[in-house]
N, C-alpha and C. Protein backbone atom coordinates (compact mmCIF):
# COMPACT_ATOMS: atom_id res chain seq x y z
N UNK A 1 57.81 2.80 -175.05
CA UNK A 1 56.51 2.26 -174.83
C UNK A 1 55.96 2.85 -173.53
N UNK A 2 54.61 3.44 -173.43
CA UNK A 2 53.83 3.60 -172.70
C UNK A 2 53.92 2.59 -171.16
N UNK A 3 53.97 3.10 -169.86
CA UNK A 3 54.01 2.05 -169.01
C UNK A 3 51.98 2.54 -168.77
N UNK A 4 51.26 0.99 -168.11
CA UNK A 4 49.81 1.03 -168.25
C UNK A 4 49.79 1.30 -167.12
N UNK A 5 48.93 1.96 -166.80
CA UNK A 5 48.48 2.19 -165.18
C UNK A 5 47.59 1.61 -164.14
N UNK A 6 47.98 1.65 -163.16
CA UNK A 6 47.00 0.48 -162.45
C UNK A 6 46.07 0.86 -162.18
N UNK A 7 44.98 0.88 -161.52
CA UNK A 7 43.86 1.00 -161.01
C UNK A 7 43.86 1.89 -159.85
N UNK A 8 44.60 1.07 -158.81
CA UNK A 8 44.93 1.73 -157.89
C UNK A 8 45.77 2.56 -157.91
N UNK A 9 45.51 3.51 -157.31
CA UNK A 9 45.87 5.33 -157.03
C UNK A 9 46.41 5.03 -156.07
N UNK A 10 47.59 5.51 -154.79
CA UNK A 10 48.02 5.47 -153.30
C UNK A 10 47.56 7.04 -153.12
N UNK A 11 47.49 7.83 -154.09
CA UNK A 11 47.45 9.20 -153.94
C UNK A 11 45.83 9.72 -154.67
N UNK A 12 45.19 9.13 -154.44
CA UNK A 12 43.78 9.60 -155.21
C UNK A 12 43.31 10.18 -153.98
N UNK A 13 43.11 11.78 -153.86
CA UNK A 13 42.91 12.83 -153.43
C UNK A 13 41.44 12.83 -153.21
N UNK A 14 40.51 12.33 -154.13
CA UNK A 14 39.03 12.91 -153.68
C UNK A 14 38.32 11.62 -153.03
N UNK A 15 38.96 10.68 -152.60
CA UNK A 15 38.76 9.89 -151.46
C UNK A 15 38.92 10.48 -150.42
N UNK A 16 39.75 11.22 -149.95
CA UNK A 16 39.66 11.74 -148.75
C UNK A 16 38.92 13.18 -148.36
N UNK A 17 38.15 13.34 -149.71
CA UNK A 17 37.10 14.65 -149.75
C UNK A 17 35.52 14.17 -149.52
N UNK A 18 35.14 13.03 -149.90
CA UNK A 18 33.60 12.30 -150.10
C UNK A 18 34.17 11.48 -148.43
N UNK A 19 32.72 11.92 -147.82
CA UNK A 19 32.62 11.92 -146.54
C UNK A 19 31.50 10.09 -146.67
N UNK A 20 32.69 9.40 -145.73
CA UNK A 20 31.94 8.05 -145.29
C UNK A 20 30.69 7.81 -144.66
N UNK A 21 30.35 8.63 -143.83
CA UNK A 21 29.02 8.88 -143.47
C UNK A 21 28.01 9.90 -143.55
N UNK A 22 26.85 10.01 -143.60
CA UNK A 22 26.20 11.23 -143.66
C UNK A 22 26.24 12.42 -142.42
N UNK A 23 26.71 13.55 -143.01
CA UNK A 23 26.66 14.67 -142.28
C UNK A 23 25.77 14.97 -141.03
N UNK A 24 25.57 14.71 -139.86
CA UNK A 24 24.56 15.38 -138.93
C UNK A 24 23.90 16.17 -139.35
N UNK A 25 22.60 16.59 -138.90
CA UNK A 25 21.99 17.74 -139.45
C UNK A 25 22.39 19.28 -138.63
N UNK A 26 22.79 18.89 -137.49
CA UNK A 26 23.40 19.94 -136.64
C UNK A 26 24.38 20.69 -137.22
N UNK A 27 25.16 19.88 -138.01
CA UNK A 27 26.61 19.86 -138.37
C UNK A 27 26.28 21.01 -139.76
N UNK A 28 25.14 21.07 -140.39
CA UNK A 28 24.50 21.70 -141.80
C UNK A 28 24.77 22.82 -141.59
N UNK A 29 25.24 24.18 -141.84
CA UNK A 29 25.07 25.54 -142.03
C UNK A 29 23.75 25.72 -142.82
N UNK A 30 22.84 26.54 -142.15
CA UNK A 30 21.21 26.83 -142.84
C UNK A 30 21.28 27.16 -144.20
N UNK A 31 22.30 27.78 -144.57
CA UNK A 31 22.91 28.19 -145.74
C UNK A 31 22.92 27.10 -146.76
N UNK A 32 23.65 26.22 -146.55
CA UNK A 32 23.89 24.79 -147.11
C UNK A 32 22.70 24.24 -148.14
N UNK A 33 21.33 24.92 -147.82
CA UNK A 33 20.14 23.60 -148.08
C UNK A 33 18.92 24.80 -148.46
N UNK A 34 17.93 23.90 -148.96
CA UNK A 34 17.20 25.15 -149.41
C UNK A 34 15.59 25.15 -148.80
N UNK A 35 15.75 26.42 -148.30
CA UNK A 35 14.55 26.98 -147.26
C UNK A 35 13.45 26.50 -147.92
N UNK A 36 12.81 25.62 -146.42
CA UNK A 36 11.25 25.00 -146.35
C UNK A 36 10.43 26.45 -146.06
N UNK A 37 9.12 25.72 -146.10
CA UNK A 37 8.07 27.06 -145.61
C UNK A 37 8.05 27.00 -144.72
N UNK A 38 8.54 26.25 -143.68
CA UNK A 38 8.84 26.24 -141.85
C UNK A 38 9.77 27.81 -142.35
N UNK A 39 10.43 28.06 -142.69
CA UNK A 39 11.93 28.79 -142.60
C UNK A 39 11.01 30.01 -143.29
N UNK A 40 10.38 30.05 -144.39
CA UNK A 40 10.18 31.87 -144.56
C UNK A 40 8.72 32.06 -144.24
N UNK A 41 7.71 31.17 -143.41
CA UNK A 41 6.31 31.62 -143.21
C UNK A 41 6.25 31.87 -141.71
N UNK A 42 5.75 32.68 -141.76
CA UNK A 42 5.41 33.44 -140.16
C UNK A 42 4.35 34.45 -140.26
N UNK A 43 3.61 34.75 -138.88
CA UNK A 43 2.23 35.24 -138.69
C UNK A 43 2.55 36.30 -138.09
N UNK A 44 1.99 37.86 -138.27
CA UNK A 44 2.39 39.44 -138.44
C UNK A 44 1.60 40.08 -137.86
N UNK A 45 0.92 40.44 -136.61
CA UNK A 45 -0.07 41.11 -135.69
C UNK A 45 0.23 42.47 -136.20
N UNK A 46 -0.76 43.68 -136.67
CA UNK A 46 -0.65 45.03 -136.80
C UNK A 46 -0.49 45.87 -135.40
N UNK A 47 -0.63 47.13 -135.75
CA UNK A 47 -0.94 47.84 -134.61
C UNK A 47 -2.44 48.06 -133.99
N UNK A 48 -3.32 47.62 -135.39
CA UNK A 48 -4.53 47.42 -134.85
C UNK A 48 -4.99 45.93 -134.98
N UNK A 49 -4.17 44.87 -134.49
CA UNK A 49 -4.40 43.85 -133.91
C UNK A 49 -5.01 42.83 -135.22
N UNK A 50 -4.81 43.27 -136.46
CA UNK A 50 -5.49 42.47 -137.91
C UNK A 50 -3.84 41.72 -137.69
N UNK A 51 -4.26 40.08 -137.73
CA UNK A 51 -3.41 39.18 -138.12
C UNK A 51 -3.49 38.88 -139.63
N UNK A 52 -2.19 38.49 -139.76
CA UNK A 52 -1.27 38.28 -141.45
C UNK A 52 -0.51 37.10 -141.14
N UNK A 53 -0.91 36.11 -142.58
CA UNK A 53 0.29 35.33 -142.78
C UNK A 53 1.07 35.60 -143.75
N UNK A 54 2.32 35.51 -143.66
CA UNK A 54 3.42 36.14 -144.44
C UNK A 54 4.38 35.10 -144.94
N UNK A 55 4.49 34.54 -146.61
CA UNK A 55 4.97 33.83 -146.64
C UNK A 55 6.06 34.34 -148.00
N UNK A 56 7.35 34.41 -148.01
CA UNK A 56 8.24 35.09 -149.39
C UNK A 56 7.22 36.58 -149.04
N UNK A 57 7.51 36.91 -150.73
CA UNK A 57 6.49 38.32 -150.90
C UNK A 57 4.91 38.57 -150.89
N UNK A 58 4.27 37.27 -150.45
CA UNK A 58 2.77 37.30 -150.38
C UNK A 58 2.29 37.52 -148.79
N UNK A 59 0.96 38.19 -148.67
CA UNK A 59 0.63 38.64 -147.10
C UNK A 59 -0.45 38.62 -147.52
N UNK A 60 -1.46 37.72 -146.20
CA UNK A 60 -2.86 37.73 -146.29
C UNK A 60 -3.41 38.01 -145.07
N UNK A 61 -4.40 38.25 -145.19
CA UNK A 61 -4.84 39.03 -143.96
C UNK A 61 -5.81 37.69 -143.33
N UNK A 62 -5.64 37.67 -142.37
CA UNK A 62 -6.50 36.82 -141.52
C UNK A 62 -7.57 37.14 -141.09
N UNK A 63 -8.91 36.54 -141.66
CA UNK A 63 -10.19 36.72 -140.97
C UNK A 63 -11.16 35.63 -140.71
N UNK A 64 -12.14 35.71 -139.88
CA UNK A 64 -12.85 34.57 -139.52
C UNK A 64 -14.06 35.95 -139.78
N UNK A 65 -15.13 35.13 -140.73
CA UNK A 65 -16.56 36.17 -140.91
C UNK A 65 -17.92 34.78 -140.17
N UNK A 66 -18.14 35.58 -139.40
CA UNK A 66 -19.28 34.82 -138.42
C UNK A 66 -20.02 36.21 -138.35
N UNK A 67 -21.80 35.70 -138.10
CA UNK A 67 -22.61 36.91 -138.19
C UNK A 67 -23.08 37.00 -136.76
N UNK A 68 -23.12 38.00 -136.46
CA UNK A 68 -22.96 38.77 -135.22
C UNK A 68 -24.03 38.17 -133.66
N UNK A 69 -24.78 37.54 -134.98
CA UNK A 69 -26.26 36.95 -133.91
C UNK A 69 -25.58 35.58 -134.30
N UNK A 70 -25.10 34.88 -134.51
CA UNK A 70 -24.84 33.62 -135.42
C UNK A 70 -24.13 32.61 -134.23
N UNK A 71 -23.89 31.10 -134.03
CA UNK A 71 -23.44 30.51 -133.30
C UNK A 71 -22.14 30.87 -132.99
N UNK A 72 -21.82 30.33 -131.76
CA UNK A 72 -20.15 30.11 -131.43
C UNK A 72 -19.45 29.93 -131.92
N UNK A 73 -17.99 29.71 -132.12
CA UNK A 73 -17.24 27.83 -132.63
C UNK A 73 -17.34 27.45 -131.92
N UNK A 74 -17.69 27.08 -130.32
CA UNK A 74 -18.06 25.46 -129.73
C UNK A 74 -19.45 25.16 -130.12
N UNK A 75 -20.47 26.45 -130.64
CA UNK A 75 -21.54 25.58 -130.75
C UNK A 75 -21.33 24.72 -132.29
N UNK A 76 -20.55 25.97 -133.25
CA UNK A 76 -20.38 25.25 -134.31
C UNK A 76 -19.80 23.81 -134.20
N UNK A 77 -18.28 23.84 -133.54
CA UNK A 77 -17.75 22.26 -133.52
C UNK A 77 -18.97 21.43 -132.89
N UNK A 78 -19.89 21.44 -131.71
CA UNK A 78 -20.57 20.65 -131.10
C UNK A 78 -21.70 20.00 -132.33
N UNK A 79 -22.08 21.14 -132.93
CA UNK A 79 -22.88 20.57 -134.38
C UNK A 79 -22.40 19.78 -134.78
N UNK A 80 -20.96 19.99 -135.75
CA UNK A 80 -20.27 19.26 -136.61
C UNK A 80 -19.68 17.47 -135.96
N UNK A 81 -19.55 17.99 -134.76
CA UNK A 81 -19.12 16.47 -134.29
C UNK A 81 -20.59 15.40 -133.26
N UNK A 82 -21.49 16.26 -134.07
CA UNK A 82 -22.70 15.15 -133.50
C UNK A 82 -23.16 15.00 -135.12
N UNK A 83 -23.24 15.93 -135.49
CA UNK A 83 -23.32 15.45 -137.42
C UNK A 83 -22.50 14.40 -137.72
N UNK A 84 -21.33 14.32 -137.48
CA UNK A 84 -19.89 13.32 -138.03
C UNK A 84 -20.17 11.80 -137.45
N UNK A 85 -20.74 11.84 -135.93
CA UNK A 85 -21.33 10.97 -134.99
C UNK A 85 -22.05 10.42 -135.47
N UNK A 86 -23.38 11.01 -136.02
CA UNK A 86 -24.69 10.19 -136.21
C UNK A 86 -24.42 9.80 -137.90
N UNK A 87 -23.58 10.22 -138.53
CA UNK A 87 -23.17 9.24 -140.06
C UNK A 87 -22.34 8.35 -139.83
N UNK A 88 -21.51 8.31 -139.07
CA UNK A 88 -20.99 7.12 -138.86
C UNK A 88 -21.64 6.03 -138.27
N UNK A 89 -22.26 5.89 -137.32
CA UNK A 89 -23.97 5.45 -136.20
C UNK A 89 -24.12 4.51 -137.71
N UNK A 90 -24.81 5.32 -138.78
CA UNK A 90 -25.23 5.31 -139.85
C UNK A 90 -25.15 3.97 -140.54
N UNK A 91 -23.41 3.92 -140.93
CA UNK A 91 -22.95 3.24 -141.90
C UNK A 91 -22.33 1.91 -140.99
């Protein structure tokens, strides 16, 4: 006859593999986990000074188109945040 087995293990091995607390993040090899866009996006200055954002295999070129006679950006923001001002005033 079969002897039944108990429940308890004295020798159950993958108890002492599954970790009681959670790992530090220090403790992580970068390897371990899978890359945010913090980790592969970064910004690429040329030799003629045209900025790029570079994220995996995509690259865009960075431009701001303002016309040559045309406001600032402080005059623009100063617009926009007396516009934003007087609708709120508003409501």
């Amino acid at each position: 006859m079969a002897k039944k087995k108990d429940s308890y293990d004295p020798y159950d091995l993958c108890t002492c593999y599954e970790p009681s607390e959670p790992v530090p993040e220090d403790f992580i090899d970068p390897g371990d986990r899978e890359p945010t866009l913090a980790d592969i996006a970064f910004y690429l200055t040329d030799e003629n000074g045209v900025e790029y954002y570079c994220c995996g295999n995509t690259k865009i070129k960075i431009t701001e188109h303002f016309a040559q006679d045309g406001q600032t950006m402080g005059e623009l923001l100063e617009d926009l945040i007396l516009r934003e001002a007087k609708k709120t005033a508003k409501d």
